[in-house]
PDB file of N, CA and C in Angstrom:
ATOM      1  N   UNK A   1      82.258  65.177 -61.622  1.00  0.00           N
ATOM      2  CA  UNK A   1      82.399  64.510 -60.342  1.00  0.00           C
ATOM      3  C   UNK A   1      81.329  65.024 -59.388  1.00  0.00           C
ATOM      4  N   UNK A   2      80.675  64.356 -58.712  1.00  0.00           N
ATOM      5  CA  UNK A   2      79.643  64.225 -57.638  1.00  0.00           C
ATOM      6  C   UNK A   2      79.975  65.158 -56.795  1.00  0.00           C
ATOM      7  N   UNK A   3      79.509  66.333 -56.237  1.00  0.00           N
ATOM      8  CA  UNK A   3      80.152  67.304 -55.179  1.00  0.00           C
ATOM      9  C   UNK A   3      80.360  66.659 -54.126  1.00  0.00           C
ATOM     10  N   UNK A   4      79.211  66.109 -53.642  1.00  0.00           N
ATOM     11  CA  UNK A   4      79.480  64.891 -52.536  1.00  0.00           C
ATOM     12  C   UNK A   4      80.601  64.162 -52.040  1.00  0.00           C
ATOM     13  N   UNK A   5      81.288  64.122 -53.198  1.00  0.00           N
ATOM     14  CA  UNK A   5      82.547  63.323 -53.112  1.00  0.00           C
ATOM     15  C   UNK A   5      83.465  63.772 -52.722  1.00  0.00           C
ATOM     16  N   UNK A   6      83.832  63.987 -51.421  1.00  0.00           N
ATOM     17  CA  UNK A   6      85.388  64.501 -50.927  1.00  0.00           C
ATOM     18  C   UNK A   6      86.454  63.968 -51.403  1.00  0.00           C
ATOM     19  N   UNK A   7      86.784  62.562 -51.369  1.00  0.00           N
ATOM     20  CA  UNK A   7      87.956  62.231 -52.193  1.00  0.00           C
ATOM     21  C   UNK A   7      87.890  60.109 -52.626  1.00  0.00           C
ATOM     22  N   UNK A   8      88.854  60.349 -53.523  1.00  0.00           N
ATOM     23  CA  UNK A   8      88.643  59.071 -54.708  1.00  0.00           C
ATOM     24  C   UNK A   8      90.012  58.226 -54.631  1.00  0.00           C
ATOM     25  N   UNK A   9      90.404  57.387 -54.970  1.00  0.00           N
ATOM     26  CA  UNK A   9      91.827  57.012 -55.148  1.00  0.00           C
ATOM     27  C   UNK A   9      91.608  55.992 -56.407  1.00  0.00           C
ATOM     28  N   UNK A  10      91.615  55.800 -57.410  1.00  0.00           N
ATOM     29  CA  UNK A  10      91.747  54.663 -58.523  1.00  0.00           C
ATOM     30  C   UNK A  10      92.448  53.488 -58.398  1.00  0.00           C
ATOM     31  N   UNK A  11      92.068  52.432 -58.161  1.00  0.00           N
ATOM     32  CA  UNK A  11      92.639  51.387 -57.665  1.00  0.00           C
ATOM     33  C   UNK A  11      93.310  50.811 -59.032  1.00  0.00           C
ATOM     34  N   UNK A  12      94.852  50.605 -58.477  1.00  0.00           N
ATOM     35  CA  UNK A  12      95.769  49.656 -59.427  1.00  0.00           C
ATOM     36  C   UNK A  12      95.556  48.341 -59.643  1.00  0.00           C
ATOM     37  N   UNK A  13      95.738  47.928 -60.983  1.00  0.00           N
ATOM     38  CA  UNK A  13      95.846  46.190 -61.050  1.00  0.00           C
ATOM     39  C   UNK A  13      97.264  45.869 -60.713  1.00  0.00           C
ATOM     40  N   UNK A  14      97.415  45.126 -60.044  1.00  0.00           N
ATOM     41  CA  UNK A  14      98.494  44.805 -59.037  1.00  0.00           C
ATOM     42  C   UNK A  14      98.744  42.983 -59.561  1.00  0.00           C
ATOM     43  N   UNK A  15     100.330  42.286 -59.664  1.00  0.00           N
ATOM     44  CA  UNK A  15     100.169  41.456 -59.862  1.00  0.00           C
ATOM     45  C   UNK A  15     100.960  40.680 -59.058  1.00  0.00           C
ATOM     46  N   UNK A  16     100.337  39.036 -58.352  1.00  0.00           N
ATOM     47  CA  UNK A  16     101.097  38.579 -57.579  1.00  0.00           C
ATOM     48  C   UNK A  16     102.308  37.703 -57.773  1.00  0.00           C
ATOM     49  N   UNK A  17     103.468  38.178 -57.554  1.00  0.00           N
ATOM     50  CA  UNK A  17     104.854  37.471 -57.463  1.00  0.00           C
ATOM     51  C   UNK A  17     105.226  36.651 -56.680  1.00  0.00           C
ATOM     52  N   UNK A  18     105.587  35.589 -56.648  1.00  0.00           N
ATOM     53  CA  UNK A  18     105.806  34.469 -55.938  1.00  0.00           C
ATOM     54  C   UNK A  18     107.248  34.626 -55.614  1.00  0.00           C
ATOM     55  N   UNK A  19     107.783  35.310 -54.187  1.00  0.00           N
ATOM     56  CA  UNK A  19     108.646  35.198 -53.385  1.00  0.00           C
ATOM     57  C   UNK A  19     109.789  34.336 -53.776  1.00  0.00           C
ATOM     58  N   UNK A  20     110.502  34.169 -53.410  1.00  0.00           N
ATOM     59  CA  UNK A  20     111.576  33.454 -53.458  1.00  0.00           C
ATOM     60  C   UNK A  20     111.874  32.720 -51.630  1.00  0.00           C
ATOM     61  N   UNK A  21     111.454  31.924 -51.829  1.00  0.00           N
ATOM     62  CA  UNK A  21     111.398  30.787 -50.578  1.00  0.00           C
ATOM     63  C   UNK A  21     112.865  30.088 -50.431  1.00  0.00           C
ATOM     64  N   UNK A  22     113.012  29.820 -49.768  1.00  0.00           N
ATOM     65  CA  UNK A  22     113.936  28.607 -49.093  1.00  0.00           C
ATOM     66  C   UNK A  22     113.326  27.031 -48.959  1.00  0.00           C
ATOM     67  N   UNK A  23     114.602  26.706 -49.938  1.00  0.00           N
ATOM     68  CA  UNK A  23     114.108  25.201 -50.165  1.00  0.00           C
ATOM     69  C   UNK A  23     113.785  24.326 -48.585  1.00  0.00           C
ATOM     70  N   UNK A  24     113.536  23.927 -47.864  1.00  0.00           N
ATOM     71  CA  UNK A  24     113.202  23.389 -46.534  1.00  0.00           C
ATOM     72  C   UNK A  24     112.578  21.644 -47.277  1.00  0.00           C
ATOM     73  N   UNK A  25     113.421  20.807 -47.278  1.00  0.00           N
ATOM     74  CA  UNK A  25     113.263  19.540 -47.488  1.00  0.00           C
ATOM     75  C   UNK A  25     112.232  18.925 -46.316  1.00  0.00           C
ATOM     76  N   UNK A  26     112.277  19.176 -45.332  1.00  0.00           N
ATOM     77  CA  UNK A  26     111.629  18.592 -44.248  1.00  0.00           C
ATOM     78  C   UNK A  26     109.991  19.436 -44.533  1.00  0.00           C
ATOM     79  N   UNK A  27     110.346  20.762 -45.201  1.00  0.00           N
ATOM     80  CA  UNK A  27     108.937  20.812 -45.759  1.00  0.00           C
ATOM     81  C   UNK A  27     107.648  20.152 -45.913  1.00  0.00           C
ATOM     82  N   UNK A  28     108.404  19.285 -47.351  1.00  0.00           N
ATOM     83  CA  UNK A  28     107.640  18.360 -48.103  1.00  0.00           C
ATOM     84  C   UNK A  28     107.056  17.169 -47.777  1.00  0.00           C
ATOM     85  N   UNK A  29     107.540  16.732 -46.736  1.00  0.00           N
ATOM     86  CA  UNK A  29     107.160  15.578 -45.607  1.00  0.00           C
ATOM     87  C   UNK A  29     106.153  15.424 -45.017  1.00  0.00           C
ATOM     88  N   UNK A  30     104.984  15.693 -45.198  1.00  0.00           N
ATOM     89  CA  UNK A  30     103.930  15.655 -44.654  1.00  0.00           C
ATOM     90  C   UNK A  30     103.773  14.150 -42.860  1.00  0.00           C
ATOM     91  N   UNK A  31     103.384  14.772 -41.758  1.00  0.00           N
ATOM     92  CA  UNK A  31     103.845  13.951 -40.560  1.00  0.00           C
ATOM     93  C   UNK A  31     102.516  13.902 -39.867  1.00  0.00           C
ATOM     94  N   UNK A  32     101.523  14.446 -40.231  1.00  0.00           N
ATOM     95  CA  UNK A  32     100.218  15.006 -39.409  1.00  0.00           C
ATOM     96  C   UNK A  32      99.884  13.587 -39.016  1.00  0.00           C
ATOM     97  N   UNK A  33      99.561  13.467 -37.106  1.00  0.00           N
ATOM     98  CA  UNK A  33      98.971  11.931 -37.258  1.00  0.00           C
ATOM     99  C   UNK A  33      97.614  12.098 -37.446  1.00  0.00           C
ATOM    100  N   UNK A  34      96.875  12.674 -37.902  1.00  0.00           N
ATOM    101  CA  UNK A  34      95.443  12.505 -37.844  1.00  0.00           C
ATOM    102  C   UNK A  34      95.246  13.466 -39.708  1.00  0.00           C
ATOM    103  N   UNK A  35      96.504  13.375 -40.022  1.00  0.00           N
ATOM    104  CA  UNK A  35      96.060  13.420 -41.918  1.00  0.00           C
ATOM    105  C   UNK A  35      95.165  12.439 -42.405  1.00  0.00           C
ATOM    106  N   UNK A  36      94.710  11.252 -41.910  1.00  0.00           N
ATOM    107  CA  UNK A  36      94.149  10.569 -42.547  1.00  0.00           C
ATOM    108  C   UNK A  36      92.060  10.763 -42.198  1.00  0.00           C
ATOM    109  N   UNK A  37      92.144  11.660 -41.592  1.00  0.00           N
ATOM    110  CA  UNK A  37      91.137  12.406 -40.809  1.00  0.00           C
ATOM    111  C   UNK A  37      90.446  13.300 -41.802  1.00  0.00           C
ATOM    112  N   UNK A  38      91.723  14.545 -42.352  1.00  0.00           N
ATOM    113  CA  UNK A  38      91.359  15.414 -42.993  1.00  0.00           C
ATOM    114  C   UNK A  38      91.142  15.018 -44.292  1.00  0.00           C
ATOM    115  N   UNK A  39      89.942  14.591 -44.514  1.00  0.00           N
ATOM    116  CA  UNK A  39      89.371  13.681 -46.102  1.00  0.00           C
ATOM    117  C   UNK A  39      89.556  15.037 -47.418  1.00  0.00           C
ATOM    118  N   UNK A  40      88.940  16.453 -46.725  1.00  0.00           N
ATOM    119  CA  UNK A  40      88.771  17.355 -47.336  1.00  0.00           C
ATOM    120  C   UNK A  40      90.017  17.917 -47.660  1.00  0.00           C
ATOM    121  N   UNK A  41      90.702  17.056 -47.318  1.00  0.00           N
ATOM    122  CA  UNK A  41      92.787  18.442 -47.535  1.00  0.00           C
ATOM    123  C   UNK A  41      93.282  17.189 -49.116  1.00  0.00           C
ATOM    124  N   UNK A  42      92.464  16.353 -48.959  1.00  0.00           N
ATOM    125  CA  UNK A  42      93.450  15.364 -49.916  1.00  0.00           C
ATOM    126  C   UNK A  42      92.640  14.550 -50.864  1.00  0.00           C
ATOM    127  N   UNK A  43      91.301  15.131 -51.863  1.00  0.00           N
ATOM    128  CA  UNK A  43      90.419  14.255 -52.533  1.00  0.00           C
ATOM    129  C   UNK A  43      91.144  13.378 -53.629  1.00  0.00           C
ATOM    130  N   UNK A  44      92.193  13.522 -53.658  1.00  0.00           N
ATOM    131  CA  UNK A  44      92.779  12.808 -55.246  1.00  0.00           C
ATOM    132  C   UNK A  44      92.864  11.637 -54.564  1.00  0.00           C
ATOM    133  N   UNK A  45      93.111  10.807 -53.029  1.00  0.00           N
ATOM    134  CA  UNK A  45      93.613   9.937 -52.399  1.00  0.00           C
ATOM    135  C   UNK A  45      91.894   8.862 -52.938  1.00  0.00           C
ATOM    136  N   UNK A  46      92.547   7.679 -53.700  1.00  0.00           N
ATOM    137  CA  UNK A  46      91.371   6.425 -53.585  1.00  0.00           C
ATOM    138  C   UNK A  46      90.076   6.390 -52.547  1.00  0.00           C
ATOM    139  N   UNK A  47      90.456   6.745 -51.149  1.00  0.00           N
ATOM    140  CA  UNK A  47      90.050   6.455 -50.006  1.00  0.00           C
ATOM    141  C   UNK A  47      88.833   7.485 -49.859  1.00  0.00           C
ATOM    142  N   UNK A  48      88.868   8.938 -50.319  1.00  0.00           N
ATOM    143  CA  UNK A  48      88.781  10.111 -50.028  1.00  0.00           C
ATOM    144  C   UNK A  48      87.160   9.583 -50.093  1.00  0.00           C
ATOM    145  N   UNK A  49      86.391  10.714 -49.048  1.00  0.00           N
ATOM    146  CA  UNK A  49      85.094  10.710 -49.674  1.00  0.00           C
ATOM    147  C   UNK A  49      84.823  12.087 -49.670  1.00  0.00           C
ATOM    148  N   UNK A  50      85.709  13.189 -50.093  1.00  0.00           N
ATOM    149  CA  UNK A  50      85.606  14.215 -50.830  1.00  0.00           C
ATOM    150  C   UNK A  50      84.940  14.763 -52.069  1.00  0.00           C
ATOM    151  N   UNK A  51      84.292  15.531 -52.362  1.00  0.00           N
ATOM    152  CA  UNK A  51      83.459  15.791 -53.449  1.00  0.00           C
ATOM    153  C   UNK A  51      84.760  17.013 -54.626  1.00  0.00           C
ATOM    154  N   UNK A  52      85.320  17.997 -53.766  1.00  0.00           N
ATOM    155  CA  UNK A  52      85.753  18.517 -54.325  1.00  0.00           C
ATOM    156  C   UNK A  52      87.532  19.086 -54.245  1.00  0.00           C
ATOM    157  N   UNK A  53      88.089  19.415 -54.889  1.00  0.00           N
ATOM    158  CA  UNK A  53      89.792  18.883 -54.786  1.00  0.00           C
ATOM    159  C   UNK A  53      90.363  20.844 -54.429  1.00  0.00           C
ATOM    160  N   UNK A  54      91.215  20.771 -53.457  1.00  0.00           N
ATOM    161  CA  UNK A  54      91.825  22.122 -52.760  1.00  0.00           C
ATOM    162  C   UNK A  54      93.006  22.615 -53.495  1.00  0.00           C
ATOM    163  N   UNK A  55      93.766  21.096 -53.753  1.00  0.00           N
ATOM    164  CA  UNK A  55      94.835  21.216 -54.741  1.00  0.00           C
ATOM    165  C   UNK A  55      95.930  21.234 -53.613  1.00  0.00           C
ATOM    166  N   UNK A  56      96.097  21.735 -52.236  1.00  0.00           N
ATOM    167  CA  UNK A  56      96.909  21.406 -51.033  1.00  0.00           C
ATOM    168  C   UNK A  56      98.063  21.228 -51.318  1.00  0.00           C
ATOM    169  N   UNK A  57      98.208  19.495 -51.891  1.00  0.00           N
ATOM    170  CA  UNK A  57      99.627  18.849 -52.099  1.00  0.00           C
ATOM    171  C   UNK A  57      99.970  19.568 -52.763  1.00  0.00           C
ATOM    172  N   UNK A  58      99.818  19.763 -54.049  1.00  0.00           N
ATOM    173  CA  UNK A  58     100.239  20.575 -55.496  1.00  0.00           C
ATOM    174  C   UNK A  58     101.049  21.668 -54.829  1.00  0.00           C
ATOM    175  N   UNK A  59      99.913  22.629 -54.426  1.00  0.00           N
ATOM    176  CA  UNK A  59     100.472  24.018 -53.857  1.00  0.00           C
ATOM    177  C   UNK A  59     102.059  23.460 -52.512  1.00  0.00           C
ATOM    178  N   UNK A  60     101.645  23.219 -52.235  1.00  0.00           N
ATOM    179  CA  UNK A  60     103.110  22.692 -51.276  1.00  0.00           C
ATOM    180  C   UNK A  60     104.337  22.178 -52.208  1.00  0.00           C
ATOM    181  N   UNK A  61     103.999  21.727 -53.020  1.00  0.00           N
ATOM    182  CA  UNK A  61     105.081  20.440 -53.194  1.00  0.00           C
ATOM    183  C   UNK A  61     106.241  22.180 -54.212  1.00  0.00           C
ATOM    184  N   UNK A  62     104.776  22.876 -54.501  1.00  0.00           N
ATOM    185  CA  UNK A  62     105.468  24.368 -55.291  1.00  0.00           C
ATOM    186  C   UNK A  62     106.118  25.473 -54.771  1.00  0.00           C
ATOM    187  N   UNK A  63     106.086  24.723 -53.032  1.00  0.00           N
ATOM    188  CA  UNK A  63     106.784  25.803 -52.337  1.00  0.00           C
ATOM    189  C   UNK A  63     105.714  26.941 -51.408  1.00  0.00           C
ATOM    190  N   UNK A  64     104.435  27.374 -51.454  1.00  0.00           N
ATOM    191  CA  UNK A  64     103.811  27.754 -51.728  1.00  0.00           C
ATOM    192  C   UNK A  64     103.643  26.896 -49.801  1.00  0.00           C
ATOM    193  N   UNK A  65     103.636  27.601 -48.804  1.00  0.00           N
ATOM    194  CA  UNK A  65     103.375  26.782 -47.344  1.00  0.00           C
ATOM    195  C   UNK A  65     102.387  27.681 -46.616  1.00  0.00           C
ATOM    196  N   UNK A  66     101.740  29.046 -46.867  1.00  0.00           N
ATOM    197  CA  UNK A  66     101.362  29.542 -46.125  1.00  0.00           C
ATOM    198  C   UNK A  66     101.891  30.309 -44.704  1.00  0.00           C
ATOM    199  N   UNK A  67     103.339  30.384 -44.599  1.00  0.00           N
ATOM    200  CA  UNK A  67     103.591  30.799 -43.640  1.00  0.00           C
ATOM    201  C   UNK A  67     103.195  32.329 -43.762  1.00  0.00           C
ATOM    202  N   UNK A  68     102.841  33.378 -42.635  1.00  0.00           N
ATOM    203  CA  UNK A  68     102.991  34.628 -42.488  1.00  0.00           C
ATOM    204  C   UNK A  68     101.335  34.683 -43.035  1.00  0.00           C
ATOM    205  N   UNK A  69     100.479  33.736 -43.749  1.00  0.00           N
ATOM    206  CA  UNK A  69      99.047  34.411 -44.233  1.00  0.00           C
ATOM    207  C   UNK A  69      98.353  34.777 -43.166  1.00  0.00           C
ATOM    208  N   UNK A  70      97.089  35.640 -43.505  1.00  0.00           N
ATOM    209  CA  UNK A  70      96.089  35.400 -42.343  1.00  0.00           C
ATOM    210  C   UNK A  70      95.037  35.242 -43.617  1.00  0.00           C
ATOM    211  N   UNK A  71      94.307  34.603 -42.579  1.00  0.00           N
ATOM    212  CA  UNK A  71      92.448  34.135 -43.407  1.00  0.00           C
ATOM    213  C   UNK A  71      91.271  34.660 -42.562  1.00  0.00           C
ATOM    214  N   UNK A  72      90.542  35.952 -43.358  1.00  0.00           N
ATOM    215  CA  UNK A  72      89.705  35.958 -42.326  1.00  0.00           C
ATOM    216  C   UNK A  72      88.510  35.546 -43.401  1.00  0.00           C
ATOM    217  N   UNK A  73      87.526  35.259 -42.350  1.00  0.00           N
ATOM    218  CA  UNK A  73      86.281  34.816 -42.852  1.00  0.00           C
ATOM    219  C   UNK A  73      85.258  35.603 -42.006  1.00  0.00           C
ATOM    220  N   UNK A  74      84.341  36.665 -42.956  1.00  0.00           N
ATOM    221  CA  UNK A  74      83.414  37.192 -42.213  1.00  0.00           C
ATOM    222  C   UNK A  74      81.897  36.565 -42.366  1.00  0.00           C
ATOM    223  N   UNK A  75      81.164  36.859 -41.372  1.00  0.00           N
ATOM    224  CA  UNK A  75      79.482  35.779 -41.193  1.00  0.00           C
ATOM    225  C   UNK A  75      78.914  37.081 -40.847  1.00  0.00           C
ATOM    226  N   UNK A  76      78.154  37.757 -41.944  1.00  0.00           N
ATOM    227  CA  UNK A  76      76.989  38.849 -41.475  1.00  0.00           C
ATOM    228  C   UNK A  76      76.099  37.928 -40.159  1.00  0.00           C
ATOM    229  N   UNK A  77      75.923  36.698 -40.085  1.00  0.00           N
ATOM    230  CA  UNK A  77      74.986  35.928 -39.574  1.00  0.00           C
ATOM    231  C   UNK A  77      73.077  36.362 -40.135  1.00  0.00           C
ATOM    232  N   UNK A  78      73.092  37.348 -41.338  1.00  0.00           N
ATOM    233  CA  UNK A  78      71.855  37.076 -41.780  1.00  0.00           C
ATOM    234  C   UNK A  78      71.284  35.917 -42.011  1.00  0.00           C
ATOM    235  N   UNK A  79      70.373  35.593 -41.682  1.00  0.00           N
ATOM    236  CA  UNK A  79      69.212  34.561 -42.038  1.00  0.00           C
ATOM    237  C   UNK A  79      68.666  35.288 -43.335  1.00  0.00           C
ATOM    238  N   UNK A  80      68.968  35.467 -44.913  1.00  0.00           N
ATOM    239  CA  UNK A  80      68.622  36.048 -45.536  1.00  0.00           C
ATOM    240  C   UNK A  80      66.514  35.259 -46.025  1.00  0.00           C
ATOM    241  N   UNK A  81      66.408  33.574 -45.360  1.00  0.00           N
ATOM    242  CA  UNK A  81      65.723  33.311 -46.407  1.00  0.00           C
ATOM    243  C   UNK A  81      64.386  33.254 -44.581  1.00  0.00           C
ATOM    244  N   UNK A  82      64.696  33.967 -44.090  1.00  0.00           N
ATOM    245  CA  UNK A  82      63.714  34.305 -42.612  1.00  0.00           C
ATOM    246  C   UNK A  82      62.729  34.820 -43.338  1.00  0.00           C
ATOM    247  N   UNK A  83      61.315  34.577 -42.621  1.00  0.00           N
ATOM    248  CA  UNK A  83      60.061  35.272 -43.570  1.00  0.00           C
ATOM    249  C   UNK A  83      60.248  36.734 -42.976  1.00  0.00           C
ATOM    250  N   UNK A  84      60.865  37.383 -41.913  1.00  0.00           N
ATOM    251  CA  UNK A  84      60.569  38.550 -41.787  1.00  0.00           C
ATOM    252  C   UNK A  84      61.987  39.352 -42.424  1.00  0.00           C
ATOM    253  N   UNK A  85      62.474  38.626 -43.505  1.00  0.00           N
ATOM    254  CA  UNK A  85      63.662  39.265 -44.106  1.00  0.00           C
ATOM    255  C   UNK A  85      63.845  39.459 -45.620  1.00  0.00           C
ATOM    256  N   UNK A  86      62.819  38.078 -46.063  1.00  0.00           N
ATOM    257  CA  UNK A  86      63.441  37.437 -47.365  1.00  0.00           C
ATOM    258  C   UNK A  86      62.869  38.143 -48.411  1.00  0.00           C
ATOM    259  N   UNK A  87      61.451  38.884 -47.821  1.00  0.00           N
ATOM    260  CA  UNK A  87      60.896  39.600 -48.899  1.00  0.00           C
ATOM    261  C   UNK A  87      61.475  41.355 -49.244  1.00  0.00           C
ATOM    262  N   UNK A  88      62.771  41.516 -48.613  1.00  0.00           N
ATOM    263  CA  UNK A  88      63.088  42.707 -48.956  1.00  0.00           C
ATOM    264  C   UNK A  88      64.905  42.396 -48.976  1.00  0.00           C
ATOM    265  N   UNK A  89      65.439  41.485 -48.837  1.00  0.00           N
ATOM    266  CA  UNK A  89      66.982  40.691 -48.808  1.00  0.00           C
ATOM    267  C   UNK A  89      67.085  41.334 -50.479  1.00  0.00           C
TER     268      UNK A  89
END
């Protein structure tokens, strides 16, 4: 071991269990007035001009609603392909 190294922890493979939810009928109901907006939540629909499919309905209809998640999304905001960047990115 590296002297350097003050301390380590070995990370577990961990596996995800799917909760036990409450059936909520009014769930499944989809009511959004401007669903017909979100092209990208629903490509299987005839209409769609979506390229690629989220799966959305599926995951819902499985119970599966997202309550309690958070989503973060981080943006270094690099410009990796800038000429005063790209030759050392």
């Amino acid at each position: 071991m590296d002297p350097q190294v003050k301390w380590l922890q070995q990370q577990e493979v961990k596996r995800r269990v799917k909760r036990q939810v409450r059936s909520d009928p009014q769930a499944l109901y989809f009511n959004d007035p401007i669903w017909s907006n979100m092209w990208y939540m629903h490509c299987g629909d005839k209409n769609s001009r979506c390229r690629s499919e989220m799966n959305v309905q599926a995951a819902w209809k499985k119970g599966y609603t997202g309550k309690n998640v958070v989503v973060t999304i981080l943006d270094d905001g690099i410009e990796r392909n800038h000429p005063d960047l790209a030759p050392n990115y």
